[in-house]
Protein backbone atom coordinates (compact mmCIF):
# COMPACT_ATOMS: atom_id res chain seq x y z
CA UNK A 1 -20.68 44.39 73.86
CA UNK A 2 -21.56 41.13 72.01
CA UNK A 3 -24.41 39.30 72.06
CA UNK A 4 -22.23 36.03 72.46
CA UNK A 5 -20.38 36.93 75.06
CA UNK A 6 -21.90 36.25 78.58
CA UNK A 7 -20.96 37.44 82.21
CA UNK A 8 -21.60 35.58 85.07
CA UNK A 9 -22.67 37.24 88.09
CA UNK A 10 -23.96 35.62 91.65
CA UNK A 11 -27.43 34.38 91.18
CA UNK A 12 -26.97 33.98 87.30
CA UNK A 13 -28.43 30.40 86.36
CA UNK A 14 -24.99 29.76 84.55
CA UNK A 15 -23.05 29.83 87.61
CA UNK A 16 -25.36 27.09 89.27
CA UNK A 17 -24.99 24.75 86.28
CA UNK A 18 -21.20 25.32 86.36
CA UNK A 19 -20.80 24.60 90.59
CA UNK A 20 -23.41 21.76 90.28
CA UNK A 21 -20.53 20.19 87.75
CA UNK A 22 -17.82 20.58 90.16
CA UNK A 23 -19.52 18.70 92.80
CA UNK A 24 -20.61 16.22 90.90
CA UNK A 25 -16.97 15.59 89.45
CA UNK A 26 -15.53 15.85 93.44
CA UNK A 27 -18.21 12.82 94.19
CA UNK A 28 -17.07 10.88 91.73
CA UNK A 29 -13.60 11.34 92.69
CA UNK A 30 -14.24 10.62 96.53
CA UNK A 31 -16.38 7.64 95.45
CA UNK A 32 -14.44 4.42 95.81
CA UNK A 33 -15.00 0.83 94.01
CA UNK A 34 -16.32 -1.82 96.45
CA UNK A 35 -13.62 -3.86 94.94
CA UNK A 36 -10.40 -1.33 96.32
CA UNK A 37 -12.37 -1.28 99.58
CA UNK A 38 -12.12 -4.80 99.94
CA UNK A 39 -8.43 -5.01 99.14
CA UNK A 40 -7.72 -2.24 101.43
CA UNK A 41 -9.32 -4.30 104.42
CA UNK A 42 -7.64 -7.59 103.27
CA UNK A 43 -3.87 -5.74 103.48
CA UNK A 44 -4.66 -4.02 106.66
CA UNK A 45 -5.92 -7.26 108.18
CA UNK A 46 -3.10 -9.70 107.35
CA UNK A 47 -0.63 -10.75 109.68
CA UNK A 48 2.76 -9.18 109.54
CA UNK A 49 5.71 -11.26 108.15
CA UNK A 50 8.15 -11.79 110.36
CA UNK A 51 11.85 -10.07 110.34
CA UNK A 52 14.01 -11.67 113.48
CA UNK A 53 12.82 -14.38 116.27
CA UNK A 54 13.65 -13.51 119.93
CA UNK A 55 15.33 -15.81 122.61
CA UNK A 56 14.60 -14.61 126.07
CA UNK A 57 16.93 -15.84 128.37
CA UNK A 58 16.43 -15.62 132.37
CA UNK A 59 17.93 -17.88 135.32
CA UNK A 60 20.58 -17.47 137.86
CA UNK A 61 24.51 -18.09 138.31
CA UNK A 62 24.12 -20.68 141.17
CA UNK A 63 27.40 -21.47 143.17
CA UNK A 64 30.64 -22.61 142.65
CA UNK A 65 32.71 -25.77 143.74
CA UNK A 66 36.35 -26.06 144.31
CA UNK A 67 37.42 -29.50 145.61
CA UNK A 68 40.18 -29.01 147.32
CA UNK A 69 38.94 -25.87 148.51
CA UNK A 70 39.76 -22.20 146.89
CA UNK A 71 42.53 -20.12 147.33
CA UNK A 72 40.78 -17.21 148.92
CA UNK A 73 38.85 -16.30 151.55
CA UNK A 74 36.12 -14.55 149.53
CA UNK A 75 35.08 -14.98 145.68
CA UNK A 76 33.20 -13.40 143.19
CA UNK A 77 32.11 -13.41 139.54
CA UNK A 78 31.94 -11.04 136.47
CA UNK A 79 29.89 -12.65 133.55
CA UNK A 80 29.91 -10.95 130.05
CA UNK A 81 27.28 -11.73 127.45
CA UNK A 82 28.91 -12.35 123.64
CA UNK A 83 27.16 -13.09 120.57
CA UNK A 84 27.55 -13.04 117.09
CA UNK A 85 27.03 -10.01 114.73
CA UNK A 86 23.97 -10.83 114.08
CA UNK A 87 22.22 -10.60 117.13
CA UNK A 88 21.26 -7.78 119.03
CA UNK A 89 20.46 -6.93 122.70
CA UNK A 90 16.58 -6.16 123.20
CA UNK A 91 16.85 -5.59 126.79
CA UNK A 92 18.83 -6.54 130.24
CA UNK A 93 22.17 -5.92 130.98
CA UNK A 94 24.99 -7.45 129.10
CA UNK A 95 27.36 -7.13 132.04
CA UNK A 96 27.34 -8.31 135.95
CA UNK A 97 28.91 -8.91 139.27
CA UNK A 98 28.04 -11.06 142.23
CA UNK A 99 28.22 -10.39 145.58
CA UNK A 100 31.18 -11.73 147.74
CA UNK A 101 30.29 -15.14 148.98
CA UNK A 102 32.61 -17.70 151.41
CA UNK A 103 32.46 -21.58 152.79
CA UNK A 104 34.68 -20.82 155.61
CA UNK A 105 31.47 -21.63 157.92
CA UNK A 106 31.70 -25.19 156.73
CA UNK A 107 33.67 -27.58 154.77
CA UNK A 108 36.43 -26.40 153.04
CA UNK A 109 34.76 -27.78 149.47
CA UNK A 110 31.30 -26.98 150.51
CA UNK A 111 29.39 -24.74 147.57
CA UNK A 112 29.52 -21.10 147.56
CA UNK A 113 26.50 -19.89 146.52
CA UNK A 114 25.89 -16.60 144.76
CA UNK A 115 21.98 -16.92 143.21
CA UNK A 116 23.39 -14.40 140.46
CA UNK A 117 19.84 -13.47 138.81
CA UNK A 118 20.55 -13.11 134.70
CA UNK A 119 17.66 -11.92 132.68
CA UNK A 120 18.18 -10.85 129.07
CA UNK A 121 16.24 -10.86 125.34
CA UNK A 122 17.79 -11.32 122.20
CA UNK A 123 16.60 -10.90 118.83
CA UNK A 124 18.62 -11.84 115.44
CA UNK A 125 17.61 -13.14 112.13
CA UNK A 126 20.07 -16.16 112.41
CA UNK A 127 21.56 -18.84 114.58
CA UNK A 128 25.11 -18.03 113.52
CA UNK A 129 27.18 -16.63 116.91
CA UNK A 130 24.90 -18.36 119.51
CA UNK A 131 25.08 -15.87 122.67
CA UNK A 132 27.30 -17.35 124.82
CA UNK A 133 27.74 -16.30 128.70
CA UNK A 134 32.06 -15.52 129.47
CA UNK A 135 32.77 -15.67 133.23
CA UNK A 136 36.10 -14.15 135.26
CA UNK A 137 36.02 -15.88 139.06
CA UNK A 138 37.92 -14.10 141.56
CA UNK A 139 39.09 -14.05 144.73
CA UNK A 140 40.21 -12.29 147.40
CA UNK A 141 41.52 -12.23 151.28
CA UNK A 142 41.38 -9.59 153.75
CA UNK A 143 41.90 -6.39 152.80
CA UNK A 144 44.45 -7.89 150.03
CA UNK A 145 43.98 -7.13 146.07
CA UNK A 146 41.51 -9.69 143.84
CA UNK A 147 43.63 -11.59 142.08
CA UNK A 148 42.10 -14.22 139.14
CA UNK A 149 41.11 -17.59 139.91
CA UNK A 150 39.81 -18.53 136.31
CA UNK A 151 37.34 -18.61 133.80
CA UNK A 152 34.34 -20.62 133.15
CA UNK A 153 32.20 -20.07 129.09
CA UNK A 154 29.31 -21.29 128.05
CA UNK A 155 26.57 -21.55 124.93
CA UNK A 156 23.29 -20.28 126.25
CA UNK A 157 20.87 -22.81 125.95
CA UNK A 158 19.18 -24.05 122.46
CA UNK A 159 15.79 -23.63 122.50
CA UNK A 160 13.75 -26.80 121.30
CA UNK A 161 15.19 -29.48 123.77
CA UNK A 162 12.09 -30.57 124.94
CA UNK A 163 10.18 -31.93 122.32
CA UNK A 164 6.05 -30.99 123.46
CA UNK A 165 6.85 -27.58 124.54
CA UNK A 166 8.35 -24.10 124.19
CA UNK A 167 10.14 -23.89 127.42
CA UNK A 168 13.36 -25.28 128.11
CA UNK A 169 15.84 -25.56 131.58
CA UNK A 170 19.07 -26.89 131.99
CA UNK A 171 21.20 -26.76 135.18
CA UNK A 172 24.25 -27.23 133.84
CA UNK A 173 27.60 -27.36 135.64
CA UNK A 174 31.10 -25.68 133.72
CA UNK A 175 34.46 -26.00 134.41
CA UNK A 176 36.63 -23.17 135.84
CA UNK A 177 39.89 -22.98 133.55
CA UNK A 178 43.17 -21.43 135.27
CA UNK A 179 45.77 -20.21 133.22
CA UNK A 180 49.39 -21.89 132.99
CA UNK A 181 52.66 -20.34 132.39
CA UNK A 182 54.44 -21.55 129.44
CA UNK A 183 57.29 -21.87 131.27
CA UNK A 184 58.92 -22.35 135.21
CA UNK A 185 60.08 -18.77 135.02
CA UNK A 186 56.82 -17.48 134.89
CA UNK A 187 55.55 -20.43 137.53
CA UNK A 188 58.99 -18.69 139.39
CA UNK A 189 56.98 -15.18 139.08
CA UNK A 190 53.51 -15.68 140.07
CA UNK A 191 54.84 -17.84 143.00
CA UNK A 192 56.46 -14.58 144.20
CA UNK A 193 53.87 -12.11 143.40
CA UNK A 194 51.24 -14.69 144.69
CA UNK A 195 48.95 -13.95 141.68
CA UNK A 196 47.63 -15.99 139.08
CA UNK A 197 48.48 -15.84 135.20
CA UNK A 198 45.31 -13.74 133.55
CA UNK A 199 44.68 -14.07 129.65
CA UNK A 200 44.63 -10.33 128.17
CA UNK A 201 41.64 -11.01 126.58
CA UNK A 202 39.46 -13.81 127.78
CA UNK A 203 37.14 -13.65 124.43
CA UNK A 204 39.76 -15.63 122.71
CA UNK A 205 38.51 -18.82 125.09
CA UNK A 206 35.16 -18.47 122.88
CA UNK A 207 37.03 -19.27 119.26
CA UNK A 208 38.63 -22.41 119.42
CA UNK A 209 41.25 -21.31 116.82
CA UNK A 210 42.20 -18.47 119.05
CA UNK A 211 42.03 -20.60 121.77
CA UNK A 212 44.48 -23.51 120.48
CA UNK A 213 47.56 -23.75 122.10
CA UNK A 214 46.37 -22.13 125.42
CA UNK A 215 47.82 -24.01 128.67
CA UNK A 216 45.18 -24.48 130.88
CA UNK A 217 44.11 -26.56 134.11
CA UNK A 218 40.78 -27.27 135.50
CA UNK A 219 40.70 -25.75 139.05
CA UNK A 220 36.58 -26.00 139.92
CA UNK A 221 33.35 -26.20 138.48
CA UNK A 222 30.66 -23.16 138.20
CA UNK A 223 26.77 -24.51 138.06
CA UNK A 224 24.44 -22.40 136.12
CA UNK A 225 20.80 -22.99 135.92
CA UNK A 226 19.40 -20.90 132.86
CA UNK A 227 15.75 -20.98 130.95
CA UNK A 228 14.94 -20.15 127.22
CA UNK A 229 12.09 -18.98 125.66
CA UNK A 230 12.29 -18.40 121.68
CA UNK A 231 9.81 -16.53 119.51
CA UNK A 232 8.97 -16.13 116.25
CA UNK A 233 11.91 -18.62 114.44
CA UNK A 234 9.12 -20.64 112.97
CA UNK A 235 7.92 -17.85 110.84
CA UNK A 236 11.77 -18.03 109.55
CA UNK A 237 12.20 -21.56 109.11
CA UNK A 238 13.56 -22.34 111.95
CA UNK A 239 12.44 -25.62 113.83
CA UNK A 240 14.60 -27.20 116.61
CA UNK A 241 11.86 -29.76 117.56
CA UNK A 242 12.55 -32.44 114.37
């Protein structure tokens, strides 16, 4: 064997010198600039640009007022939530029904009250398609099929209309649309069948190009009292208040 070649075993010095390099060259690796530290911090601490704002949306379906009385003993509501592609149900359900409520204890035009609770959150990254609230009134006597007594639509409320503060009400009071028949045939028919002309689909009441050319009559009114709360549309540039 050579004289220039050289075999390390455990213990030889050369091994030490060699592991004593490695560790030093992992330290220096591990080892991070004051200066990266510093950045890291800063990106960890900063606030979180927002994406979408949220409307939260909570109040009641209140009563309903016919004024020369309704049709039927007992009426109800179904009230559908509808908004724009752009928005996007957080939580709370999109559909509902009231309980069966009657005047027949009082006046015939006296209120019938429902105190539908409606709770629901939103979020979207626009205003366009405003969530609007779609609601079927029925009726019904005895042990007799519902039949339709109209539909009532609304925009949920804006947020910003009060000016020195986040929280906005409105009691608000919507008329109940009945269908007409185009012609006295079908007046003829639903006279017969004692049941009211329904629309097939009662979203087209919510596009007023769909909507045009619809014969309709104002039969009642439906008060709604509904609260807003919005959240982050600041952050997008949004600002109802000015």
């Amino acid at each position: 064997m050579d004289d220039s070649e050289e075999t390390c075993y455990p213990g030889n010095p050369g091994n030490d010198s060699q592991s004593k390099g490695s560790s030093r060259q992992r330290q220096r690796k591990s080892k991070k600039s004051p200066v990266l530290e510093e950045q890291d911090d800063e990106l960890q601490d900063a606030p979180g640009t927002a994406s979408y704002f949220s409307l939260c949306i909570t109040g009641q379906i209140v009563s309903a007022t016919f004024p020369l009385g309704p049709d039927k003993e007992f009426i109800f509501c179904r009230y559908e939530l509808i908004a724009g592609p752009d928005w996007q149900l957080a939580s709370g359900p999109q559909h509902g029904l009231t309980q069966m409520s009657t005047n027949k204890s009082g006046h015939f035009n006296d209120k019938i009250v429902f105190n539908m609770p409606i709770e629901v959150t939103y979020k979207s990254t626009s205003p366009f398609g405003w969530p609007q609230i779609l609601i079927s009134v029925f009726g019904q006597s005895g042990g007799r099929d519902e039949s339709l007594l109209g539909y009532a639509h609304v925009h949920l409320p804006v947020f910003g209309s009060r000016p020195h503060g986040e929280q906005s009400s409105s009691l608000s009071e919507v008329p109940i649309l009945t269908p007409r028949c185009q012609n006295m045939l079908g007046d003829v028919t639903s006279w017969l069948l004692r049941r009211q002309p329904e629309l097939k689909d009662p979203k087209v009441l919510l596009d007023n190009l769909q909507s045009k050319g619809l014969s309709m009559e104002s039969y009642g009114t439906l008060e709604l009292q509904l609260h807003t709360i919005m959240r982050g549309a600041r952050k997008l540039g949004y600002n109802w208040h000015n």
